[in-house]
PDB file of N, CA and C in Angstrom:
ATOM      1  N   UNK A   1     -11.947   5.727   3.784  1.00  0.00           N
ATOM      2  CA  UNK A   1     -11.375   5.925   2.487  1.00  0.00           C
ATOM      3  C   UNK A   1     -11.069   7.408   2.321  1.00  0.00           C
ATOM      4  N   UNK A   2      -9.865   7.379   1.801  1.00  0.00           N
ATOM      5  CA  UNK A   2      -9.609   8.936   0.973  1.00  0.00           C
ATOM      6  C   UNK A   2      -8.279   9.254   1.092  1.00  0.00           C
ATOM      7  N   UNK A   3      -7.659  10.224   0.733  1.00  0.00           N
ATOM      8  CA  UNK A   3      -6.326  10.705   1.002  1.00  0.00           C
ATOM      9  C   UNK A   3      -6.101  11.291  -0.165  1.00  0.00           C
ATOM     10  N   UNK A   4      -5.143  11.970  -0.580  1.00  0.00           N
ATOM     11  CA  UNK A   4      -4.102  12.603  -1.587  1.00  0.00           C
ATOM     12  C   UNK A   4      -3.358  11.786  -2.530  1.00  0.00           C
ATOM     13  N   UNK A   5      -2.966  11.489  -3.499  1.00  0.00           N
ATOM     14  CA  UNK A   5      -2.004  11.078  -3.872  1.00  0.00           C
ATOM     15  C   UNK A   5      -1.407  11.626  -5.787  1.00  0.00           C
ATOM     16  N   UNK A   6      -0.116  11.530  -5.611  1.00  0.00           N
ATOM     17  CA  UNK A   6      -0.474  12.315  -7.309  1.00  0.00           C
ATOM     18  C   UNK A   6      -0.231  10.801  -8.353  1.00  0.00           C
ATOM     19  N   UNK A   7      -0.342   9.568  -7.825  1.00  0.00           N
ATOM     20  CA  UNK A   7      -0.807   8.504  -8.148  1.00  0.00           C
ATOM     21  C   UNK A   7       0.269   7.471  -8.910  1.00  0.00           C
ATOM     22  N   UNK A   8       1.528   8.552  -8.923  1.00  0.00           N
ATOM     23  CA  UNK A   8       2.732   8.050  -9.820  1.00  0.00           C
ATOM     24  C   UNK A   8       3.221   6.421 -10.097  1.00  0.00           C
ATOM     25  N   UNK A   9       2.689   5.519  -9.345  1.00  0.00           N
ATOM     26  CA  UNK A   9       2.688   4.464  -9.192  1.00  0.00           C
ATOM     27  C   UNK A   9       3.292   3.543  -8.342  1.00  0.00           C
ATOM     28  N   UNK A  10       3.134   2.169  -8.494  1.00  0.00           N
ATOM     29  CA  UNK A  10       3.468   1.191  -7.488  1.00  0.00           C
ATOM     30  C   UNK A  10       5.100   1.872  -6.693  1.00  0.00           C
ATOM     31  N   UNK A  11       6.193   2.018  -7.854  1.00  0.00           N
ATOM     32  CA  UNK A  11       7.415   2.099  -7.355  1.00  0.00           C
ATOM     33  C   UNK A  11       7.465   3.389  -6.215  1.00  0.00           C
ATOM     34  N   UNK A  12       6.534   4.153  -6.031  1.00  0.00           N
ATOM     35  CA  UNK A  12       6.661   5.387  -5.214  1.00  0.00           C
ATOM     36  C   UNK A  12       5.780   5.202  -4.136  1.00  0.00           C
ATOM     37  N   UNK A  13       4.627   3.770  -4.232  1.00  0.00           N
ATOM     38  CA  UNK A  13       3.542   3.925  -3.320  1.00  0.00           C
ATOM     39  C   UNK A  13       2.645   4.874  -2.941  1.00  0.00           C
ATOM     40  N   UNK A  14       2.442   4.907  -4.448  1.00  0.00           N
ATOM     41  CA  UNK A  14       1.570   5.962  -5.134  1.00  0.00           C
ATOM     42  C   UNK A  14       0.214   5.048  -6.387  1.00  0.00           C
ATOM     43  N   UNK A  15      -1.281   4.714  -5.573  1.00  0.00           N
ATOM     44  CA  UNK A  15      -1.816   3.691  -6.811  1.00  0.00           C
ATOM     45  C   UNK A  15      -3.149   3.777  -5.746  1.00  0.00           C
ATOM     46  N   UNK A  16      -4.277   3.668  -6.292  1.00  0.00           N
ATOM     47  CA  UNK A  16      -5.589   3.343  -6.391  1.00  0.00           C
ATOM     48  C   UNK A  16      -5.404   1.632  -5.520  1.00  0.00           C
ATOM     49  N   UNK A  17      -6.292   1.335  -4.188  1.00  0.00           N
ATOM     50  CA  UNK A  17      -5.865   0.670  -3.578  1.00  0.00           C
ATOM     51  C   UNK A  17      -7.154   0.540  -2.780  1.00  0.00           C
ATOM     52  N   UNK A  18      -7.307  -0.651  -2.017  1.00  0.00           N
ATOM     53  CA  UNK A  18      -8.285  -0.854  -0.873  1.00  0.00           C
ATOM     54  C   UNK A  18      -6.929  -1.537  -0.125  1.00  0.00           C
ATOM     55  N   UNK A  19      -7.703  -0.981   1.291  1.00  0.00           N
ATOM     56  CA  UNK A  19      -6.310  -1.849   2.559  1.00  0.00           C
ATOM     57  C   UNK A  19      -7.167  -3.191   2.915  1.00  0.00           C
ATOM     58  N   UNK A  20      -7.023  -4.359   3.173  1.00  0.00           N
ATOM     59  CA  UNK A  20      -7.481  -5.782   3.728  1.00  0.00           C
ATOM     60  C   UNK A  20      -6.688  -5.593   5.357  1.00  0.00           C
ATOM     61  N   UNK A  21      -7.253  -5.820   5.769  1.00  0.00           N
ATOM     62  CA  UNK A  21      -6.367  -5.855   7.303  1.00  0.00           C
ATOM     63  C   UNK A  21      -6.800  -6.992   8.102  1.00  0.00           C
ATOM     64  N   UNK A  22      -6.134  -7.858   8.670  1.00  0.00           N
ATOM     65  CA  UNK A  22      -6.829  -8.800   9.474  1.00  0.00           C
ATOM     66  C   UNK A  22      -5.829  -8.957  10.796  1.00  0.00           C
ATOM     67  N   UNK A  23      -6.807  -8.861  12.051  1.00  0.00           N
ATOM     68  CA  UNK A  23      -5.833  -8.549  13.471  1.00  0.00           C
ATOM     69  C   UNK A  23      -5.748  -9.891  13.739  1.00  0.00           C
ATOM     70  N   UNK A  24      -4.137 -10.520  14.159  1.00  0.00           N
ATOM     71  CA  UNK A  24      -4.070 -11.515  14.644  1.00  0.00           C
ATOM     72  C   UNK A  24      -3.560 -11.366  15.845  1.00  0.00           C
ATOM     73  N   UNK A  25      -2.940 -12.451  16.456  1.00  0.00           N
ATOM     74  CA  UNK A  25      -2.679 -12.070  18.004  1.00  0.00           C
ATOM     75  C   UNK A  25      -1.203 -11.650  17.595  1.00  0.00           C
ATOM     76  N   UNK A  26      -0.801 -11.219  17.117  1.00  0.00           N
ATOM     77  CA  UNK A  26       0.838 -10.638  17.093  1.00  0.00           C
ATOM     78  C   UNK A  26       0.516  -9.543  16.554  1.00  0.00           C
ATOM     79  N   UNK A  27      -1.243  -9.143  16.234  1.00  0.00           N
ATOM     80  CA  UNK A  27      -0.813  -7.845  15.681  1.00  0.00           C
ATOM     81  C   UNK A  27      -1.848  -7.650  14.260  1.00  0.00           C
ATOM     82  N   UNK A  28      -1.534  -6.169  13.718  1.00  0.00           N
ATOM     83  CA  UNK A  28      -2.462  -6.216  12.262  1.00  0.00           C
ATOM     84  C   UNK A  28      -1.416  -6.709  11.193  1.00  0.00           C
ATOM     85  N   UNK A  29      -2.188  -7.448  10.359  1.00  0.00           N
ATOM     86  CA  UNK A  29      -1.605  -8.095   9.509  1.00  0.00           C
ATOM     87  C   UNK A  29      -2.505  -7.308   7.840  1.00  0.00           C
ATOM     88  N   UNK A  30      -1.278  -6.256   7.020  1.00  0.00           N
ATOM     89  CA  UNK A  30      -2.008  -5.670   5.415  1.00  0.00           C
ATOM     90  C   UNK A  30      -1.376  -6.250   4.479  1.00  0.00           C
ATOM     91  N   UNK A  31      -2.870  -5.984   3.785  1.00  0.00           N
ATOM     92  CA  UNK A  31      -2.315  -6.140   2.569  1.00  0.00           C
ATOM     93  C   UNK A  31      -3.212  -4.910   1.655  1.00  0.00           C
ATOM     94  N   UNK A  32      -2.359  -4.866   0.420  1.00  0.00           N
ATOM     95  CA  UNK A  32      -2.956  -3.933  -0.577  1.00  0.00           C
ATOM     96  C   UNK A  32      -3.785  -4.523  -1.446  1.00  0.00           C
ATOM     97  N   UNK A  33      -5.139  -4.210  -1.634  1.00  0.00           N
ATOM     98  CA  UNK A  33      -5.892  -5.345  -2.486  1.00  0.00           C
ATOM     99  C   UNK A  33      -6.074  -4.073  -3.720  1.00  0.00           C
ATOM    100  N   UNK A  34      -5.653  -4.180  -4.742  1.00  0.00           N
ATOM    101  CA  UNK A  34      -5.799  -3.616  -6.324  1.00  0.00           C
ATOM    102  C   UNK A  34      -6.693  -3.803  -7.526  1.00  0.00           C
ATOM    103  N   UNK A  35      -7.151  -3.363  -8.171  1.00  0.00           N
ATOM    104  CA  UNK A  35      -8.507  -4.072  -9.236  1.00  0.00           C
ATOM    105  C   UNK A  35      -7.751  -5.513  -9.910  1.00  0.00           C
ATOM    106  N   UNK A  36      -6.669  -5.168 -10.252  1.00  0.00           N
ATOM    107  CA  UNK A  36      -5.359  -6.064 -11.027  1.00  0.00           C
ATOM    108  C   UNK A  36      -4.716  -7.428  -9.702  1.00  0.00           C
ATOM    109  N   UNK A  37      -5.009  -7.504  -8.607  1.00  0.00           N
ATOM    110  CA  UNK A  37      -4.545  -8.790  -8.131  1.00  0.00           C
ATOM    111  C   UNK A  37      -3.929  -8.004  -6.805  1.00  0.00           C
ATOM    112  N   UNK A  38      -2.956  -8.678  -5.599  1.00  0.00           N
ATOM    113  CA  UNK A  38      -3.000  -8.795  -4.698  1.00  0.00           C
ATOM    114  C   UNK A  38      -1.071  -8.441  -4.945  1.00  0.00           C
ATOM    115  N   UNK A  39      -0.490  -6.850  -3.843  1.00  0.00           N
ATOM    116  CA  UNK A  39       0.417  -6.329  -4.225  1.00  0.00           C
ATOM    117  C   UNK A  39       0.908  -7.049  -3.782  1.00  0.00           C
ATOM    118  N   UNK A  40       2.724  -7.195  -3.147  1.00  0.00           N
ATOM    119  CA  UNK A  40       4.326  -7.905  -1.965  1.00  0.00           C
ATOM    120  C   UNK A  40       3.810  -6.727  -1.121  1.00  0.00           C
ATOM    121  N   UNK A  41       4.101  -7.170   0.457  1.00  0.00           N
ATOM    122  CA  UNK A  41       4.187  -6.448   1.788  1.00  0.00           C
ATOM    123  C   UNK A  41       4.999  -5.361   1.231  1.00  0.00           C
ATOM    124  N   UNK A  42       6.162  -5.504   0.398  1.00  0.00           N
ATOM    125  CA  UNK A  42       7.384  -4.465   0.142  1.00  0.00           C
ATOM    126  C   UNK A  42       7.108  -3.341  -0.616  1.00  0.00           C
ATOM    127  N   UNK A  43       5.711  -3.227  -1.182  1.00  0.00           N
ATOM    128  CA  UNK A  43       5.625  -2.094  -2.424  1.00  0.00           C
ATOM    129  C   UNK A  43       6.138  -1.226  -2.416  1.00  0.00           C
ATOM    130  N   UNK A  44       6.464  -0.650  -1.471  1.00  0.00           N
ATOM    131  CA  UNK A  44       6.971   1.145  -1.149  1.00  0.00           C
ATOM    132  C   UNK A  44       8.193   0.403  -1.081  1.00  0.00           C
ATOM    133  N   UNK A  45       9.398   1.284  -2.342  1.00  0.00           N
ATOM    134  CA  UNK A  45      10.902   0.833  -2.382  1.00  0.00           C
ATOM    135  C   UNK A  45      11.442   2.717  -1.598  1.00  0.00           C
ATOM    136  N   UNK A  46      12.766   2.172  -0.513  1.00  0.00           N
ATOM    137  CA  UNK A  46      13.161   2.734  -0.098  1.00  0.00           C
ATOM    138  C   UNK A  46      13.346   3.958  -0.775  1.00  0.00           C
ATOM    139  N   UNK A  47      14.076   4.016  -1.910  1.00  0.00           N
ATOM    140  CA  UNK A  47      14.748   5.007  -2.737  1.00  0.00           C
ATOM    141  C   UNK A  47      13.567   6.232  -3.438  1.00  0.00           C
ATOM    142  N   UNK A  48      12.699   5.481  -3.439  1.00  0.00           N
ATOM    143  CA  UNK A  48      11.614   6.737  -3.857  1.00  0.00           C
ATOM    144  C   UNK A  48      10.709   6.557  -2.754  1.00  0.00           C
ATOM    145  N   UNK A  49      10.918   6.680  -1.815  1.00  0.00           N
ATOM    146  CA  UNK A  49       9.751   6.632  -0.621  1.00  0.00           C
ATOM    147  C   UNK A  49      10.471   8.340  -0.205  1.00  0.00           C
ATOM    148  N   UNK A  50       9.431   9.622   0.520  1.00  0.00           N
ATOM    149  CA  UNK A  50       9.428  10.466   0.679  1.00  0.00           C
ATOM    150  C   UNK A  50       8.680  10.671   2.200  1.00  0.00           C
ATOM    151  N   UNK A  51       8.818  11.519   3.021  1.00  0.00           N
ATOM    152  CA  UNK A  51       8.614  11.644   4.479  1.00  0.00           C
ATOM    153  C   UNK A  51       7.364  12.576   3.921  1.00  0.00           C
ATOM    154  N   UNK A  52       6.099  12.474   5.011  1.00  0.00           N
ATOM    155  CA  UNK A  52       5.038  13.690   4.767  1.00  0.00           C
ATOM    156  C   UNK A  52       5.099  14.481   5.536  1.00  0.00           C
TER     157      UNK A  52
END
């Protein structure tokens, strides 16, 4: 756990989050688990996504 974020929300992929990960044979399979319910694979939208 930990990282940076200035928390701006879902649309920036920016939010308070635990990762679920489960390895299947094709691979890791996430998800974002939230206090509020279970995010879409898609959360991070292209247009406000930023390079680190």
């Amino acid at each position: 756990m930990g990282g940076g974020s200035k928390l701006r929300g879902n649309e920036y992929g920016e939010f308070d989050h635990f990762m679920f990960i489960t390895m299947t044979e094709k691979g890791p399979y996430f998800t974002n688990l939230m206090l509020d319910g279970i995010e879409d694979k898609n959360i991070r939208k292209e247009k406000t996504s930023t390079s680190f």
